[in-house]
Protein backbone atom coordinates (compact mmCIF):
# COMPACT_ATOMS: atom_id res chain seq x y z
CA UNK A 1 81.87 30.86 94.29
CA UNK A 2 78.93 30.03 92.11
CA UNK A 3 77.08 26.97 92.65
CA UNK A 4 75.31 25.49 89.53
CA UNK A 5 72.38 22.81 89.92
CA UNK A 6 72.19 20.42 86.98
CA UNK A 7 68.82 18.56 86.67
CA UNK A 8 69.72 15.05 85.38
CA UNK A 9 66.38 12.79 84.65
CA UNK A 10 67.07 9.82 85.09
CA UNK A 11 66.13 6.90 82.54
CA UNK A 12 64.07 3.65 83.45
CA UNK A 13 65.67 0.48 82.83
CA UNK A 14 63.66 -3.12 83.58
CA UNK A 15 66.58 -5.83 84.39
CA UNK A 16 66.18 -9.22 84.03
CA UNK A 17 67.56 -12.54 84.69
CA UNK A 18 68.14 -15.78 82.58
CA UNK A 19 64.90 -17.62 82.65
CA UNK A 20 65.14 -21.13 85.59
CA UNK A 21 63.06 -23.84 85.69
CA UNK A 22 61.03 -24.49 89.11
CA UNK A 23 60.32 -27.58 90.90
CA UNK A 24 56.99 -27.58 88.61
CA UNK A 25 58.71 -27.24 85.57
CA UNK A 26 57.22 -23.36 85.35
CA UNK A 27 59.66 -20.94 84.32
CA UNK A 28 60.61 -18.37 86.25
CA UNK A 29 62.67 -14.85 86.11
CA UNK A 30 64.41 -12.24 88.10
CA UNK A 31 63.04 -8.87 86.93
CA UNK A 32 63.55 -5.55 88.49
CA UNK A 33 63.45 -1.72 87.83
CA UNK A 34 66.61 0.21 88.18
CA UNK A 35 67.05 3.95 87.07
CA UNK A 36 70.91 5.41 85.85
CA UNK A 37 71.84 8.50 83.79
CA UNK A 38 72.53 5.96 80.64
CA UNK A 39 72.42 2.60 79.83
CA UNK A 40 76.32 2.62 79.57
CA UNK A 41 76.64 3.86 82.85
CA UNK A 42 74.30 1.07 84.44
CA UNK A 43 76.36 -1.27 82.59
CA UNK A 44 79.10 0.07 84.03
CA UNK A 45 77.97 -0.52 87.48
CA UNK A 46 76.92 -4.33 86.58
CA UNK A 47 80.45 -5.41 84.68
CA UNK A 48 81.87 -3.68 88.15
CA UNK A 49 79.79 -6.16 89.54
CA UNK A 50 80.64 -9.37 87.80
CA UNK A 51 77.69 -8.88 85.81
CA UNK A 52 75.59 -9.15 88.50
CA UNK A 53 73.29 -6.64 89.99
CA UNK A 54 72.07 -6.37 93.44
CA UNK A 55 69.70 -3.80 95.11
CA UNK A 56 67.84 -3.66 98.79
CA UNK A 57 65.39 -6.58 97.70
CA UNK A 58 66.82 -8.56 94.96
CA UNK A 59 70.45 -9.91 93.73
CA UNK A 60 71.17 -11.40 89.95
CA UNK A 61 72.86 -12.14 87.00
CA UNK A 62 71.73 -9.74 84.27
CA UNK A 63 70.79 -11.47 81.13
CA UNK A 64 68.62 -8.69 79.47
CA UNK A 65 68.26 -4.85 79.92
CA UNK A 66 65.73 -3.11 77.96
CA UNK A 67 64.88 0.97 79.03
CA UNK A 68 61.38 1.50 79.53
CA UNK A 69 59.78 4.53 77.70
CA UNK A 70 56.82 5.99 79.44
C-alpha cells in the first residue's frame, strides 16, 4: 500500500453580512475570514447551512463573498 500526500492550499475568502443599522443610526456588518479549497465548495457548506455561516466566534447570513488575493 502506497500512501500519497496531496498538498491542497487553501484559498482566502472574507464573508460578510447584509449591512444593519445600530441604535445610532451607524451601520454596521458581520465580516469574517474563512479559508476552503474553492469558492464552490464554501458555498456548498453555507447553502448546507441555510445560507448561513457560523464559526467558533461569529454566526451569519452571508450576503457577500469575495476571495482575498495576497
Amino acid at each position: 500500500m502506497i500512501n500519497t500526500w496531496i498538498e491542497v492550499e487553501m484559498k482566502k475568502f472574507r464573508l460578510c453580512s447584509v449591512g444593519l443599522l445600530s441604535k445610532s443610526g451607524d451601520g454596521k456588518a458581520a465580516m469574517c475570514v474563512a479559508y476552503a479549497n474553492s469558492l464552490a465548495d464554501l458555498i456548498q457548506d453555507i447553502e448546507s447551512n441555510a445560507g448561513w455561516y457560523a464559526d467558533t466566534d461569529c454566526a451569519f447570513k452571508v450576503a457577500y463573498i469575495e476571495e482575498v488575493v495576497e
